[in-house]
N, C-alpha and C. Protein backbone atom coordinates (compact mmCIF):
# COMPACT_ATOMS: atom_id res chain seq x y z
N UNK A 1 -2.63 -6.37 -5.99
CA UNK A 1 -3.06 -5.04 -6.35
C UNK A 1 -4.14 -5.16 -7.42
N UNK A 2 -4.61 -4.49 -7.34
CA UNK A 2 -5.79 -4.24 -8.02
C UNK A 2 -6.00 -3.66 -9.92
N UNK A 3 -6.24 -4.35 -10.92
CA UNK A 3 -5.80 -4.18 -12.02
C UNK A 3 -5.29 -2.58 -12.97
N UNK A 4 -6.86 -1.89 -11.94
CA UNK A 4 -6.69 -0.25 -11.60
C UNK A 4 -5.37 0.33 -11.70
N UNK A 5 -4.85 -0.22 -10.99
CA UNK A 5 -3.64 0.42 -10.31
C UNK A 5 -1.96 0.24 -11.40
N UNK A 6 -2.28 -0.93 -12.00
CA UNK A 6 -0.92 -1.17 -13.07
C UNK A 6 -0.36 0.14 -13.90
N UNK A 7 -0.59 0.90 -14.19
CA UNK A 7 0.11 2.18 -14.17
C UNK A 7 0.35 3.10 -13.70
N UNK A 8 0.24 3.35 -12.50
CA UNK A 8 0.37 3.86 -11.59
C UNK A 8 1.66 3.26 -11.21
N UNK A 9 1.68 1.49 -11.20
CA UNK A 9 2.73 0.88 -10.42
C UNK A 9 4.03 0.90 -11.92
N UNK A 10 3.66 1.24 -12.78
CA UNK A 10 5.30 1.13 -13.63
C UNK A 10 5.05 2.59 -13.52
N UNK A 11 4.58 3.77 -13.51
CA UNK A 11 4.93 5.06 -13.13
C UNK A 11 6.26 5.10 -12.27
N UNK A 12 5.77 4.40 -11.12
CA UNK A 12 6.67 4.02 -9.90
C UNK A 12 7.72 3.52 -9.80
N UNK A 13 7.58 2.01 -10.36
CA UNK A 13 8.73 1.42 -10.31
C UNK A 13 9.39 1.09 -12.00
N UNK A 14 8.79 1.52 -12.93
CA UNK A 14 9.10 1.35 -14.20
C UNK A 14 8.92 0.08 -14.89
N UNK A 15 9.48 0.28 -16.36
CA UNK A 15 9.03 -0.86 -17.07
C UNK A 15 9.32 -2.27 -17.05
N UNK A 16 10.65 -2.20 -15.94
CA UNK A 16 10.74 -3.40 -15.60
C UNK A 16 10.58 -4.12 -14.11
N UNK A 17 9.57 -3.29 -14.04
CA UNK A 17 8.74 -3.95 -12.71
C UNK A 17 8.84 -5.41 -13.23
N UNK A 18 8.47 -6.66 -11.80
CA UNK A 18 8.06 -7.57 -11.88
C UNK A 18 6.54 -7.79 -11.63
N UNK A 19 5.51 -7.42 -12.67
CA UNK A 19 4.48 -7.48 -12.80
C UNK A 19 3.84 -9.10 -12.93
N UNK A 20 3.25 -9.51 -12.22
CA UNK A 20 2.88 -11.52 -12.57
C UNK A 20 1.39 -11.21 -12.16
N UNK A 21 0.50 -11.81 -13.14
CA UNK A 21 -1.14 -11.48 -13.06
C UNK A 21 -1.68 -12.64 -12.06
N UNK A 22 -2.64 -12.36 -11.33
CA UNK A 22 -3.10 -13.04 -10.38
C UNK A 22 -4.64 -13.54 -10.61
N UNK A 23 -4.79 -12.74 -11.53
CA UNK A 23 -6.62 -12.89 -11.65
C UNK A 23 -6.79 -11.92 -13.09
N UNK A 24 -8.10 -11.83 -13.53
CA UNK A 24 -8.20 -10.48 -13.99
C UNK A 24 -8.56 -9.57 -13.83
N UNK A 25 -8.32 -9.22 -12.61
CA UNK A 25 -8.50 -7.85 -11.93
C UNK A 25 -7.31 -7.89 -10.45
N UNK A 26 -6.66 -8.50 -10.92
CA UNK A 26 -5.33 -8.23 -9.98
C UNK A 26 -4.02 -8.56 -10.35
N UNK A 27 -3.02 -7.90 -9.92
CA UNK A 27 -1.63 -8.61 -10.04
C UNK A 27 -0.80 -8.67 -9.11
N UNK A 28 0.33 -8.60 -8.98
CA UNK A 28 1.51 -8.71 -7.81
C UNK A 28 2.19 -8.48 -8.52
N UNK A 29 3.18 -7.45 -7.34
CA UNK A 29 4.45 -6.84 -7.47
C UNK A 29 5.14 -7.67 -6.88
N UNK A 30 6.47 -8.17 -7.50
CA UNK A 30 7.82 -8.20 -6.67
C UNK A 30 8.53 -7.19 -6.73
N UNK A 31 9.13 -6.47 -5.79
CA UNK A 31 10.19 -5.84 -6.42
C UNK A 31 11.01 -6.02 -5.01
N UNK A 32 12.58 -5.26 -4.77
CA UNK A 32 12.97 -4.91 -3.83
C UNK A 32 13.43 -3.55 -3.78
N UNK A 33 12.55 -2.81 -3.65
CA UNK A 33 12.22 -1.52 -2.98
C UNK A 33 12.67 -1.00 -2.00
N UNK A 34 13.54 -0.49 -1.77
CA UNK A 34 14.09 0.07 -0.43
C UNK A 34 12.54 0.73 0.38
N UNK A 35 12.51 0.12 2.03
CA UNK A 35 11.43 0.17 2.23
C UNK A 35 11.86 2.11 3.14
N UNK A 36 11.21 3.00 2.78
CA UNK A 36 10.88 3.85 3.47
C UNK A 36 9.13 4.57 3.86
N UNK A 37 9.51 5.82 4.22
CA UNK A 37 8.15 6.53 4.78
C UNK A 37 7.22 7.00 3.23
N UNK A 38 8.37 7.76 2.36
CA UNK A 38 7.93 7.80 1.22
C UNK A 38 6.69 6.28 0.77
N UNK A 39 7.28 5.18 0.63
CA UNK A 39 6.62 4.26 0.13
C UNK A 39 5.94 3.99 0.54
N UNK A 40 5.70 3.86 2.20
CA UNK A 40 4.48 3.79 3.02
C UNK A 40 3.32 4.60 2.73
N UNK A 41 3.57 6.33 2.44
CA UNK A 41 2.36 6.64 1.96
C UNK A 41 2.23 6.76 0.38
N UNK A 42 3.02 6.10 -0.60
CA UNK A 42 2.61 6.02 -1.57
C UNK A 42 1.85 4.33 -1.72
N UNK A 43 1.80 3.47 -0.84
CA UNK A 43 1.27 2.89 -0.72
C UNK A 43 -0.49 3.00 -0.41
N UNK A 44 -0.33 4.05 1.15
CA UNK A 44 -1.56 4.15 1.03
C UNK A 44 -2.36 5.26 0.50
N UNK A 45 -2.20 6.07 -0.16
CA UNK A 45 -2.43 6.70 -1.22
C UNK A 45 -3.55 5.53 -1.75
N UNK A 46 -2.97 4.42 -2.34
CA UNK A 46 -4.06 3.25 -3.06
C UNK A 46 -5.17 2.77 -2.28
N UNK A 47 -5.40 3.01 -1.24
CA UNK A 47 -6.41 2.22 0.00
C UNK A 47 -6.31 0.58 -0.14
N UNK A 48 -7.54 0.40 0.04
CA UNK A 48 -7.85 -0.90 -0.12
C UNK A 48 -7.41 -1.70 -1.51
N UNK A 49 -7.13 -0.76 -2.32
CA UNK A 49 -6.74 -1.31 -3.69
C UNK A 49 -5.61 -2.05 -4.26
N UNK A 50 -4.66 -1.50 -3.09
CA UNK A 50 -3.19 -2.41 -2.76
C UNK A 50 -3.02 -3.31 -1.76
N UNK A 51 -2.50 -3.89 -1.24
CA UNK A 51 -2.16 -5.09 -0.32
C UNK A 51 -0.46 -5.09 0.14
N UNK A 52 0.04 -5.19 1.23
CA UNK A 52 1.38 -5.80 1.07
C UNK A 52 1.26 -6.98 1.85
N UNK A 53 2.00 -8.29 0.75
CA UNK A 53 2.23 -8.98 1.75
C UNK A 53 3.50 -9.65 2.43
N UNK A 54 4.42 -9.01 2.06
CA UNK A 54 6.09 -9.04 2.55
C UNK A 54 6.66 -7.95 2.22
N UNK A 55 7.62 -7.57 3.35
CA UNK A 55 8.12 -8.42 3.99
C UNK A 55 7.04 -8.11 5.14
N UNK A 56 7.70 -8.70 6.52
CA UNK A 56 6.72 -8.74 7.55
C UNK A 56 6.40 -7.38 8.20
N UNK A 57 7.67 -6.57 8.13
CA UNK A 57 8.36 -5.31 9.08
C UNK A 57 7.36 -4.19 7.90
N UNK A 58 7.01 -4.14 6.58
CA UNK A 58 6.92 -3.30 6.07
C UNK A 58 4.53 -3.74 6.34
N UNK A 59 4.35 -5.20 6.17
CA UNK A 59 2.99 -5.43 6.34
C UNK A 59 2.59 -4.73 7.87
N UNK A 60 3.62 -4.91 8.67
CA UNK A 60 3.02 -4.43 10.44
C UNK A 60 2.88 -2.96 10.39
N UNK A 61 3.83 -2.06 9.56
CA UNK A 61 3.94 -0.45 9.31
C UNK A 61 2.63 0.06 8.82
N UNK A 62 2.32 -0.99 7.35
CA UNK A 62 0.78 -0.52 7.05
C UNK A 62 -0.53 -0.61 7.96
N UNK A 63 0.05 -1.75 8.93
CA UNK A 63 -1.40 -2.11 9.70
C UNK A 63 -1.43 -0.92 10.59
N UNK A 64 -0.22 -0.62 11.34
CA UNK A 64 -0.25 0.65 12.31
C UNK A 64 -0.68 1.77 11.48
N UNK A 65 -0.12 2.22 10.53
CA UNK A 65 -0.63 3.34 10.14
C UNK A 65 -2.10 3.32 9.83
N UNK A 66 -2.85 2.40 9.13
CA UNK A 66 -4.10 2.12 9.30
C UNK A 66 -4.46 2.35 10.10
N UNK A 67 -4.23 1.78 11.65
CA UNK A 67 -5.20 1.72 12.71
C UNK A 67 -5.04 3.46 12.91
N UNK A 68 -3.71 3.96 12.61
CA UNK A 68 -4.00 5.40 13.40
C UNK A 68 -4.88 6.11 12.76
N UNK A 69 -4.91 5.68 11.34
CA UNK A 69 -6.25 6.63 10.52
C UNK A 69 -7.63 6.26 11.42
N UNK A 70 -7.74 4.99 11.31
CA UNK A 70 -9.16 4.63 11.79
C UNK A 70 -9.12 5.57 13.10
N UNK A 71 -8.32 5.42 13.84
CA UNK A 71 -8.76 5.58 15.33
C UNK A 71 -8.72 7.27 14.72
N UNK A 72 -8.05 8.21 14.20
CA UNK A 72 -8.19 9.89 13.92
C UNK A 72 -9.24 9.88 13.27
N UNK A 73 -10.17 8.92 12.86
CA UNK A 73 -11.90 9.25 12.36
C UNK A 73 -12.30 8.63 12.88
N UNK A 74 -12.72 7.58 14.37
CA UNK A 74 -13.24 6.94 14.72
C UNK A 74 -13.19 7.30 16.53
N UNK A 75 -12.84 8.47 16.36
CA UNK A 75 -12.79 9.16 17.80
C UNK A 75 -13.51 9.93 18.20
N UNK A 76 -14.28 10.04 19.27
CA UNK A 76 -15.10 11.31 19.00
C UNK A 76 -14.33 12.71 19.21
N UNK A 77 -14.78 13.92 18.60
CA UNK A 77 -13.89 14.83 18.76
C UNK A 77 -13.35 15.52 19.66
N UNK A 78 -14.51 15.82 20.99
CA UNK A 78 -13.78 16.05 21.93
C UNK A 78 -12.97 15.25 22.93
N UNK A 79 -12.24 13.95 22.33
CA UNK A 79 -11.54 13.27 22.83
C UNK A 79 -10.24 13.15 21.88
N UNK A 80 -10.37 14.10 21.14
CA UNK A 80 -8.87 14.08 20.20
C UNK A 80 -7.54 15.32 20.32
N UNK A 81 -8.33 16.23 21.58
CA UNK A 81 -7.52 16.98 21.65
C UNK A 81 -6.64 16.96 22.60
């Protein structure tokens, strides 16, 4: 995640997130988060600015939901109805 984003992420998960710095302009979350729909779009809420990369079941959810954005702006319109 993106350094941006570190308060936003103890908003979320609080002060005792597992916050570990990756760069200086990124970090990683561990946590174990019960994975729901909620978190999926508070995930993408962040765009490109977040990442997941485990577990596998919750990385494949973001990619689908991605593609359905792309493809609902990457359609032409009279083919969306």
């Amino acid at each position: 995640m993106k350094l941006n984003l570190i308060n936003v992420v103890i908003d979320y998960f609080g002060l005792k997130a597992d916050i570990k710095p990756v760069s200086d302009s990124r970090f990683r979350l561990i946590t174990k988060e019960v994975y729901s729909d909620g978190l999926v779009r508070w995930l993408l809420t962040w765009g490109s600015d977040a990442k997941v990369l485990y577990p596998e079941k919750l990385v494949k959810r973001m990619a689908d939901e991605t593609e359905k954005m792309f493809h609902q702006y990457h359609t032409p319109f009279d083919q969306k109805r």
